[in-house]
C-alpha atoms as a PDB file:
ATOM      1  CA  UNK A   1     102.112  97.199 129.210  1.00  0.00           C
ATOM      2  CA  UNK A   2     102.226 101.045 128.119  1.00  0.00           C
ATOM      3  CA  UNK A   3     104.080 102.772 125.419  1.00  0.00           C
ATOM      4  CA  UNK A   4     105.514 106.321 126.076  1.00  0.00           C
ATOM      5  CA  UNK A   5     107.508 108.304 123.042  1.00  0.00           C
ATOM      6  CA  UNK A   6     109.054 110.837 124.965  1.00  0.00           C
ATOM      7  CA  UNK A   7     110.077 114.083 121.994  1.00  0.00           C
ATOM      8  CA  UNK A   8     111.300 111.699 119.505  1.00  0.00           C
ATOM      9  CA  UNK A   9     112.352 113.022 116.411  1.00  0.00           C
ATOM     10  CA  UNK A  10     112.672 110.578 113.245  1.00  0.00           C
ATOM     11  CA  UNK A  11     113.071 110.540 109.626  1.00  0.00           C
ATOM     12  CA  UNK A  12     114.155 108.395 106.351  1.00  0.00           C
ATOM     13  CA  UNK A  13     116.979 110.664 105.658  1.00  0.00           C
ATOM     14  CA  UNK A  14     119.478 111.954 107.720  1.00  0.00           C
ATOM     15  CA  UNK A  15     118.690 115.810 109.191  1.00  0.00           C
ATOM     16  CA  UNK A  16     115.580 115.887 107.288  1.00  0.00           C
ATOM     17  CA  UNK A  17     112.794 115.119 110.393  1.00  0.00           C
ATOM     18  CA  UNK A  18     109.510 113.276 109.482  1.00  0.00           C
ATOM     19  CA  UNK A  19     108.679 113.231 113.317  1.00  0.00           C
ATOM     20  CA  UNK A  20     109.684 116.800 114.864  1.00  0.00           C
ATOM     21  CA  UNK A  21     109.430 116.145 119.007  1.00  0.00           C
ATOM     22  CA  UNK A  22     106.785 113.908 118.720  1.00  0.00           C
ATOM     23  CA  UNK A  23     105.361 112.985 122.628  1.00  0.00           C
ATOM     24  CA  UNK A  24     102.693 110.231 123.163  1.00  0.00           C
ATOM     25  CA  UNK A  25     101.582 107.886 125.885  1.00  0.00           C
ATOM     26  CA  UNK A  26     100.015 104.705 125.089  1.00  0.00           C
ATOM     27  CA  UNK A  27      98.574 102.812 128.430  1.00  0.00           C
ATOM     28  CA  UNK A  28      98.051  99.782 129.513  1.00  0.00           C
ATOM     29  CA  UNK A  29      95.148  97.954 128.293  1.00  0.00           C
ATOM     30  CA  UNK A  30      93.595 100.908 126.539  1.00  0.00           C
ATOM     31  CA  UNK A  31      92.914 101.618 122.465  1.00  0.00           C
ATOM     32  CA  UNK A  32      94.628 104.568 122.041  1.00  0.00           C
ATOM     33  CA  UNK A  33      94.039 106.329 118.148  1.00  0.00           C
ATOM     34  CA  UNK A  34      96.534 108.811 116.411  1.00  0.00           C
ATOM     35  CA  UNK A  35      94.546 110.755 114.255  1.00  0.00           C
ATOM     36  CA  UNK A  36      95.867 113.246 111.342  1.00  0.00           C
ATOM     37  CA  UNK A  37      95.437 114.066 107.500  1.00  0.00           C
ATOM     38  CA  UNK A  38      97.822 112.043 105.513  1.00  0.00           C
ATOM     39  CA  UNK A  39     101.225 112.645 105.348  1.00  0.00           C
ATOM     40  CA  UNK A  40     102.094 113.836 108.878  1.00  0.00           C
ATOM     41  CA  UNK A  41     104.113 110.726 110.370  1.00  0.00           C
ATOM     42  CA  UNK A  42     101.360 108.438 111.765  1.00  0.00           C
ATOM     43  CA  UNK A  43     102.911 105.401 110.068  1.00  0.00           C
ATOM     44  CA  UNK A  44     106.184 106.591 110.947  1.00  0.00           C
ATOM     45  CA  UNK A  45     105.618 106.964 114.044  1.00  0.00           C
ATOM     46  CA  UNK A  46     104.699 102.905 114.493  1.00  0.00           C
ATOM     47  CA  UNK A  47     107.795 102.404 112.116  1.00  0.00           C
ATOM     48  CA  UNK A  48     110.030 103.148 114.843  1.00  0.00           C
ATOM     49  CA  UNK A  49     108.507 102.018 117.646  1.00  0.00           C
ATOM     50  CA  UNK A  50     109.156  98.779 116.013  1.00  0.00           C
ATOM     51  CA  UNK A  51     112.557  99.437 115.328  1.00  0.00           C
ATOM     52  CA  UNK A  52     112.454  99.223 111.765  1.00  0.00           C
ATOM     53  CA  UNK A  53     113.590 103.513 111.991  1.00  0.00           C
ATOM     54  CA  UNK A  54     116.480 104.749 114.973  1.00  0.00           C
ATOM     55  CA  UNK A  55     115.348 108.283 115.533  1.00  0.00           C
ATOM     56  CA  UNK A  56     117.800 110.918 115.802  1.00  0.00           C
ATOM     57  CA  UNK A  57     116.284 111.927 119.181  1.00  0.00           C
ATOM     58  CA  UNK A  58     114.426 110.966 121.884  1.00  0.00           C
ATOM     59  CA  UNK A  59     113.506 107.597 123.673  1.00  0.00           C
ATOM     60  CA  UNK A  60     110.587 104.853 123.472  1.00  0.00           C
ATOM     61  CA  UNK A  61     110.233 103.024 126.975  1.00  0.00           C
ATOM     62  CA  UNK A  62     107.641  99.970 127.250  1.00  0.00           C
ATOM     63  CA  UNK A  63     106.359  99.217 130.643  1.00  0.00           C
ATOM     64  CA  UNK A  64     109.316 101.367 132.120  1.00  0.00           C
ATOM     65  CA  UNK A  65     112.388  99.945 129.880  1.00  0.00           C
ATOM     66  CA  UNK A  66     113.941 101.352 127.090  1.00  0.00           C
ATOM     67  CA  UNK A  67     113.614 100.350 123.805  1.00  0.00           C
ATOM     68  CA  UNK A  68     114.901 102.728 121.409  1.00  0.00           C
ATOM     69  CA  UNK A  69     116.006 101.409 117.986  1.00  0.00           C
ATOM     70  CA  UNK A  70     115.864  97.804 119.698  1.00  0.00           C
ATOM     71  CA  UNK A  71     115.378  95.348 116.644  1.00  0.00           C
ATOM     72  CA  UNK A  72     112.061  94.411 115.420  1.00  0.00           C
ATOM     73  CA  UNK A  73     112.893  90.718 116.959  1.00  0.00           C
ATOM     74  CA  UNK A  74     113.799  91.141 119.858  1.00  0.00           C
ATOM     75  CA  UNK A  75     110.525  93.453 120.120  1.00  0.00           C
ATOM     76  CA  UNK A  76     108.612  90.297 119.463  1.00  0.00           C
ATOM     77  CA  UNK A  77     110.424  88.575 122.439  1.00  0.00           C
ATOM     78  CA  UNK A  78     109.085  91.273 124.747  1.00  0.00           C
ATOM     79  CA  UNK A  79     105.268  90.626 123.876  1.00  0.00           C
ATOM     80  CA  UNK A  80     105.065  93.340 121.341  1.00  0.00           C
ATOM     81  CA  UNK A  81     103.479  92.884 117.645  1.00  0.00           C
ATOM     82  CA  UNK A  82     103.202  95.228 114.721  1.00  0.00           C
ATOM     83  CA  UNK A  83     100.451  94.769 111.754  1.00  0.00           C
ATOM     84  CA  UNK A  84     101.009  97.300 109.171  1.00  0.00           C
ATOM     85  CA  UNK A  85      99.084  98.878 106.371  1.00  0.00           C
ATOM     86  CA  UNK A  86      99.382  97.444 103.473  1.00  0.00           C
ATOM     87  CA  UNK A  87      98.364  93.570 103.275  1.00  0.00           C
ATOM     88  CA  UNK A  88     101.327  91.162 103.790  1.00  0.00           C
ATOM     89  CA  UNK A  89      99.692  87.696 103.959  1.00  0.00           C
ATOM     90  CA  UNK A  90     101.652  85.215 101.425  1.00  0.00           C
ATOM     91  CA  UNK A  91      99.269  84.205  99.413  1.00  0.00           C
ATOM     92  CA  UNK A  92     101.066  80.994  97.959  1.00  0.00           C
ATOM     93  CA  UNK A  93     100.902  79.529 101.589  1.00  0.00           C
ATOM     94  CA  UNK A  94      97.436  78.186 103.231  1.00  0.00           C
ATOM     95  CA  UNK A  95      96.679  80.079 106.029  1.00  0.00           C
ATOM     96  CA  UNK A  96      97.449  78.050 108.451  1.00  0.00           C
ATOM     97  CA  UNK A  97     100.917  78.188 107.437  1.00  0.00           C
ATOM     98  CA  UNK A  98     100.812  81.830 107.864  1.00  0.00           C
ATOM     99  CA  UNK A  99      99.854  81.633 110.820  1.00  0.00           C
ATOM    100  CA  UNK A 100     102.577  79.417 111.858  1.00  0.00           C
ATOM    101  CA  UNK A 101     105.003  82.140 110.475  1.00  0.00           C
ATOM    102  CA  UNK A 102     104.166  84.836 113.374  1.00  0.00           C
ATOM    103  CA  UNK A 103     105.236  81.797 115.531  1.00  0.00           C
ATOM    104  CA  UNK A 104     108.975  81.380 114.061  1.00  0.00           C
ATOM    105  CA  UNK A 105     110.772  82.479 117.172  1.00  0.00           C
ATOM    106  CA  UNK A 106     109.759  79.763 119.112  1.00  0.00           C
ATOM    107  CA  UNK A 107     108.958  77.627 116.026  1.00  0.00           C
ATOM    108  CA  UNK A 108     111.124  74.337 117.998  1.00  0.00           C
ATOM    109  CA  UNK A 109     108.281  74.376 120.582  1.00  0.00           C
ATOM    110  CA  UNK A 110     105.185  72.188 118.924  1.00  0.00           C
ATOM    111  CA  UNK A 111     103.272  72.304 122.041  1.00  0.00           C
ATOM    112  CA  UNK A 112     103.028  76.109 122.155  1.00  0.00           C
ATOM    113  CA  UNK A 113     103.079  76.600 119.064  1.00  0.00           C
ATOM    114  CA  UNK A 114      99.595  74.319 118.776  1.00  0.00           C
ATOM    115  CA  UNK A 115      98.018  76.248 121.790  1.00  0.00           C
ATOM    116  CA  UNK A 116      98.421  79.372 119.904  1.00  0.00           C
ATOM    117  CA  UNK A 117      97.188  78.146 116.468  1.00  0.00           C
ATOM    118  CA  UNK A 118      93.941  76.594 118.486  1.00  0.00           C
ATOM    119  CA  UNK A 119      93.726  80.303 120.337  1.00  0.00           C
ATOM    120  CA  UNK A 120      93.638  81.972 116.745  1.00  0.00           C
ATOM    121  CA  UNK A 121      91.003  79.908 115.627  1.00  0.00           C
ATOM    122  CA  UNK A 122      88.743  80.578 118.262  1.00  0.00           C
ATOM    123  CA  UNK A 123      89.039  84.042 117.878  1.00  0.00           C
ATOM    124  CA  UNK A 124      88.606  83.773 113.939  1.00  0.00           C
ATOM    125  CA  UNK A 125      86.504  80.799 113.662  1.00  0.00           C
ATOM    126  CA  UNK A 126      86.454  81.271 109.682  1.00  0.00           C
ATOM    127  CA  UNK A 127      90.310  80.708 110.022  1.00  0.00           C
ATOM    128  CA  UNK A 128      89.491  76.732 111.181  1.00  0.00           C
ATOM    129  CA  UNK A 129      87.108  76.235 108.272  1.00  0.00           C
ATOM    130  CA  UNK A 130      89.958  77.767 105.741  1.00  0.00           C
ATOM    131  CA  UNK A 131      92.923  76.951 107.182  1.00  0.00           C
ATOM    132  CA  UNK A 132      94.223  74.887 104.466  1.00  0.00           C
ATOM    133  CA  UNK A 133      93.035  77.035 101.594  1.00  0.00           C
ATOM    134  CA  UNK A 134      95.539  79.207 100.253  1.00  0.00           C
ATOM    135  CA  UNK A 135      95.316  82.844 101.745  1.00  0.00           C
ATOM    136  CA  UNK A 136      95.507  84.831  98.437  1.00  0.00           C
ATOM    137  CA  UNK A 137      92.507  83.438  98.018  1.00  0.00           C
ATOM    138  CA  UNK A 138      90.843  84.376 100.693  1.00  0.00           C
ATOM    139  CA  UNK A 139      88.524  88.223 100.808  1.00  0.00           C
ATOM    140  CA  UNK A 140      90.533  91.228 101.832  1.00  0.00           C
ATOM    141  CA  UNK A 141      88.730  91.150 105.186  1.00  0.00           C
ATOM    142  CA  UNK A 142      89.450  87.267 105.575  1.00  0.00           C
ATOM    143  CA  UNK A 143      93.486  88.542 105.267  1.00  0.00           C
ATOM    144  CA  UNK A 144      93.302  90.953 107.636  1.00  0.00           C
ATOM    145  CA  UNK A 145      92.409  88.434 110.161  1.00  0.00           C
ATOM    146  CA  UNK A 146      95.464  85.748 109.220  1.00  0.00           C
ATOM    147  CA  UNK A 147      97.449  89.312 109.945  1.00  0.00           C
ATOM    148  CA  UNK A 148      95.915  89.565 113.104  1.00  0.00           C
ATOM    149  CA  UNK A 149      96.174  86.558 113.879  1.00  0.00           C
ATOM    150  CA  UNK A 150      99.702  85.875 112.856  1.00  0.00           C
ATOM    151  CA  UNK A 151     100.722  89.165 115.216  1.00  0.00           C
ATOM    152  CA  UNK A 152      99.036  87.049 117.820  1.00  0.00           C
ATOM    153  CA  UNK A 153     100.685  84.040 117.265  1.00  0.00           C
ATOM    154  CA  UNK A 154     103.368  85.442 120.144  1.00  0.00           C
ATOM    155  CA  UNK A 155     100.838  86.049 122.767  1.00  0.00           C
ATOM    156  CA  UNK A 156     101.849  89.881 122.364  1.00  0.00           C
ATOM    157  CA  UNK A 157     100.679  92.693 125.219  1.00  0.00           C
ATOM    158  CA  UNK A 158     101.032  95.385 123.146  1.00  0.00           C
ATOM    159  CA  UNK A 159      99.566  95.829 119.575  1.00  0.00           C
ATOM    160  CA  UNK A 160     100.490  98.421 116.989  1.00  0.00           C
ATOM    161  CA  UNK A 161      98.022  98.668 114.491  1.00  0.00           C
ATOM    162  CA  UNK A 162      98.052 100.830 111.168  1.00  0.00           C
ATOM    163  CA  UNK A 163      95.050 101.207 109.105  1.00  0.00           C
ATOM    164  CA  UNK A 164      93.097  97.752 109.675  1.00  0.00           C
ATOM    165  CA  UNK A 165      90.765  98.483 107.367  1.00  0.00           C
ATOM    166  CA  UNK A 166      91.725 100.604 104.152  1.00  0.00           C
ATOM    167  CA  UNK A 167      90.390  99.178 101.115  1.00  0.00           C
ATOM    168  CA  UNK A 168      87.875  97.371 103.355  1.00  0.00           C
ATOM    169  CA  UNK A 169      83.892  97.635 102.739  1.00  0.00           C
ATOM    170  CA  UNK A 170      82.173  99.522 105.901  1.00  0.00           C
ATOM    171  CA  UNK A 171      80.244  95.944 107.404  1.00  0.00           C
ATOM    172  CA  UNK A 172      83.937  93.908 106.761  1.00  0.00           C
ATOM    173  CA  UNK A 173      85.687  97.099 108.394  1.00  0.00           C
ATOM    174  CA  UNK A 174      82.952  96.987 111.251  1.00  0.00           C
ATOM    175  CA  UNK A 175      83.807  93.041 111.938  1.00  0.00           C
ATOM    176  CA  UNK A 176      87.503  94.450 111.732  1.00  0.00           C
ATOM    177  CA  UNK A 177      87.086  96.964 114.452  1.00  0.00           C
ATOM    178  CA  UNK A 178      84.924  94.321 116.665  1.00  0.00           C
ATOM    179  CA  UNK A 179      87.640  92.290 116.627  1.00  0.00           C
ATOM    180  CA  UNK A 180      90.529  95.071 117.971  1.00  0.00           C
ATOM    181  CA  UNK A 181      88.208  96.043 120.707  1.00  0.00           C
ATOM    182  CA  UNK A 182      87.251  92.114 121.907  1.00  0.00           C
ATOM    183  CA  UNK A 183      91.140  91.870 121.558  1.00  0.00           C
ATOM    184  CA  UNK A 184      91.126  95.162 124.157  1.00  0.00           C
ATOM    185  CA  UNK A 185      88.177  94.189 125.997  1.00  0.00           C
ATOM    186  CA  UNK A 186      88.346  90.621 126.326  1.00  0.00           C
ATOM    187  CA  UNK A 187      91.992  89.904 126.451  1.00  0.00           C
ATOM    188  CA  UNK A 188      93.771  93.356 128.117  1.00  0.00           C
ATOM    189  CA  UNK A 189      95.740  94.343 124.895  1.00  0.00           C
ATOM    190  CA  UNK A 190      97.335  97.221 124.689  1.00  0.00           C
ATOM    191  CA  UNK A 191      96.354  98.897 121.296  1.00  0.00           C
ATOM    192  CA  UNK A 192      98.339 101.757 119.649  1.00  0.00           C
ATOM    193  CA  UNK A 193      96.244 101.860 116.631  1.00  0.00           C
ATOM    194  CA  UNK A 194      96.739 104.572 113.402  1.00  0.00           C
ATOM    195  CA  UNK A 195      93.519 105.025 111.300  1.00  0.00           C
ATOM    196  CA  UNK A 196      91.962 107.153 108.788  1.00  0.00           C
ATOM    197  CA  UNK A 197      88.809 106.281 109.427  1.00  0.00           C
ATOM    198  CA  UNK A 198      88.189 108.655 112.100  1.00  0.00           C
ATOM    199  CA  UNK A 199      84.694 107.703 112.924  1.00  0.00           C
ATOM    200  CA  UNK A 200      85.205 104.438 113.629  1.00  0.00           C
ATOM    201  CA  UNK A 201      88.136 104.778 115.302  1.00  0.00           C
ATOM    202  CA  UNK A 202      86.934 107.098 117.959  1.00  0.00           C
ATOM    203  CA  UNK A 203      84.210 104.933 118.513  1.00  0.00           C
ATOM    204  CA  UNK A 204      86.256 102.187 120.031  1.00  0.00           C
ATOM    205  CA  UNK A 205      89.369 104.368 121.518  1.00  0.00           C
ATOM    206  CA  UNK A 206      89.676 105.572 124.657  1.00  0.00           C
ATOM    207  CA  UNK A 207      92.122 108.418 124.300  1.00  0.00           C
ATOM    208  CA  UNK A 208      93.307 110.182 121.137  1.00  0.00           C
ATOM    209  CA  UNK A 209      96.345 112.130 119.903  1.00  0.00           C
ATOM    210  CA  UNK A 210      96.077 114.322 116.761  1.00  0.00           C
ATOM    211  CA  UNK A 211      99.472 114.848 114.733  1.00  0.00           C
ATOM    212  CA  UNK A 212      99.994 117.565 112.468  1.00  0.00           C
ATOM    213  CA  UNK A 213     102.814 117.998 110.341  1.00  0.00           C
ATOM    214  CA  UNK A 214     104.915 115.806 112.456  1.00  0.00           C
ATOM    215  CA  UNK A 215     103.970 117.208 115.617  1.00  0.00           C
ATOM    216  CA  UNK A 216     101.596 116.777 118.185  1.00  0.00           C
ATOM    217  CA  UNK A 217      98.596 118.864 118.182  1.00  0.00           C
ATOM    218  CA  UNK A 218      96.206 118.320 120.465  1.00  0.00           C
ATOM    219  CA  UNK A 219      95.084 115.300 122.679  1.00  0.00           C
ATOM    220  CA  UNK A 220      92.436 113.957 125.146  1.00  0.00           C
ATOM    221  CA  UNK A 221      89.940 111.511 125.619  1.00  0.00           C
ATOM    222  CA  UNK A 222      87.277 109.781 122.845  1.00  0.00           C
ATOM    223  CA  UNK A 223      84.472 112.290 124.087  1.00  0.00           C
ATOM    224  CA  UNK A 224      86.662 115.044 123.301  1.00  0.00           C
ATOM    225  CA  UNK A 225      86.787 114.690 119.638  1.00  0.00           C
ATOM    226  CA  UNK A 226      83.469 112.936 119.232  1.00  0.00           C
ATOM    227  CA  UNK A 227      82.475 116.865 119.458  1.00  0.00           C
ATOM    228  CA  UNK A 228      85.165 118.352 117.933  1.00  0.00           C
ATOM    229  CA  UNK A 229      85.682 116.169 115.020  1.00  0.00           C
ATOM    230  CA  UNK A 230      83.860 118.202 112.171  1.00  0.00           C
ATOM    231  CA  UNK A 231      86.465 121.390 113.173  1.00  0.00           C
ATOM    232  CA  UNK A 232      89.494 119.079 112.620  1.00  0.00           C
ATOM    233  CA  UNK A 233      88.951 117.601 109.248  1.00  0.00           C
ATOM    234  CA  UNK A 234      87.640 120.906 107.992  1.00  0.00           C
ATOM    235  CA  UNK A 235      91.217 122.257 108.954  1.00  0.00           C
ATOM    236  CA  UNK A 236      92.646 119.534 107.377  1.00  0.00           C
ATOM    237  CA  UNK A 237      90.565 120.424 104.068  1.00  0.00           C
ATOM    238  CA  UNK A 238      91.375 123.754 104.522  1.00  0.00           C
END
């Protein structure tokens, strides 16, 4: 399914716009980056897609249906799945049982809810051998995958991703990014993903959108900006 954000203005207080007619177009079965120096909305931007923000303007359709300020889940219901920045696992609870969690709105169906723990597993393999260890024990890469994994755990279309691997050591942030792209490749996700690390990101995107100062700025595909790339972070700099 594809994500368009048709000039949608947002922000955390009222009248004082984070996002400032922000357009994007996120299609189907395609990695699509946002790109941008910090500060500029990226996050934001996911935020409300989600429906954790209602913008003051503007509309978010999925696959052709409106889902502006629709609660986060209800969002969840229509096969979308949001893993955010900052780690989230609970690290009291093993990681199976976190894994269970992303399953809690149709937590009264065992059979499903098996088939997707068994699909999680295969995709993370280390998941099976730790599944009852507590996940606060686990490495910061290890986490990131019980977060991908418990996004999963609803069989979503649509991914939004924000900065899989901050904090994360290059080789655990390389297993990171094979993972979104076998997600892409393999299994037809949708990917709206938000990253700092430009590099890597470009390498496994097909189109990008750059955001300045809570605008867009320029857009196009992969090979575009595989060229341009030293320009924009010097203007960033600078």
């Amino acid at each position: 399914m594809s994500v368009e954000v048709r000039d949608l203005y947002v922000g955390y207080f009222k009248d004082i716009a984070i996002l400032q007619g922000v357009s994007l177009l996120a299609q189907t079965g395609k990695i699509t980056t946002l790109i941008g120096p910090n500060g500029v909305g990226k996050s934001t931007l996911l935020k409300t897609i989600y429906g954790f923000l209602t913008p003051f303007q503007g509309q978010i359709v999925v696959h052709g249906e409106e889902i502006t300020g629709m609660a986060p889940y209800l969002l969840a219901h229509k096969g979308i799945s949001y893993i955010p920045q900052r780690r989230n696992v609970f690290p009291y609870l093993s990681v199976e049982e976190n894994l269970i969690l992303g399953a809690w709105i149709f937590r009264r169906d065992r059979e499903r809810m098996a088939q997707a723990l068994e699909e999680n597993y295969r995709r993370f393999p280390q998941l099976r051998e730790k599944r009852r260890q507590k996940a606060g024990t686990l490495s910061g890469g290890e986490q990131r995958m019980v977060e991908l994994g418990r996004a999963l755990m609803v069989s979503p279309t649509i991914l939004l991703v924000d900065e899989p691997t901050a904090g994360l050591a290059p080789r655990v942030a390389g297993e990171i990014y094979a993972r979104l792209q076998a997600l892409n490749r393999e299994e037809g996700k949708t990917i709206l993903l938000v990253d700092q690390n430009i590099r890597q990101a470009l390498r496994i995107s097909d189109y990008v959108y750059v955001f300045e100062l809570g605008r867009n700025r320029a857009e196009g595909p992969r090979e575009r900006f595989e060229t341009d790339l030293r320009e924009l972070i010097r203007d960033w700099l600078f």
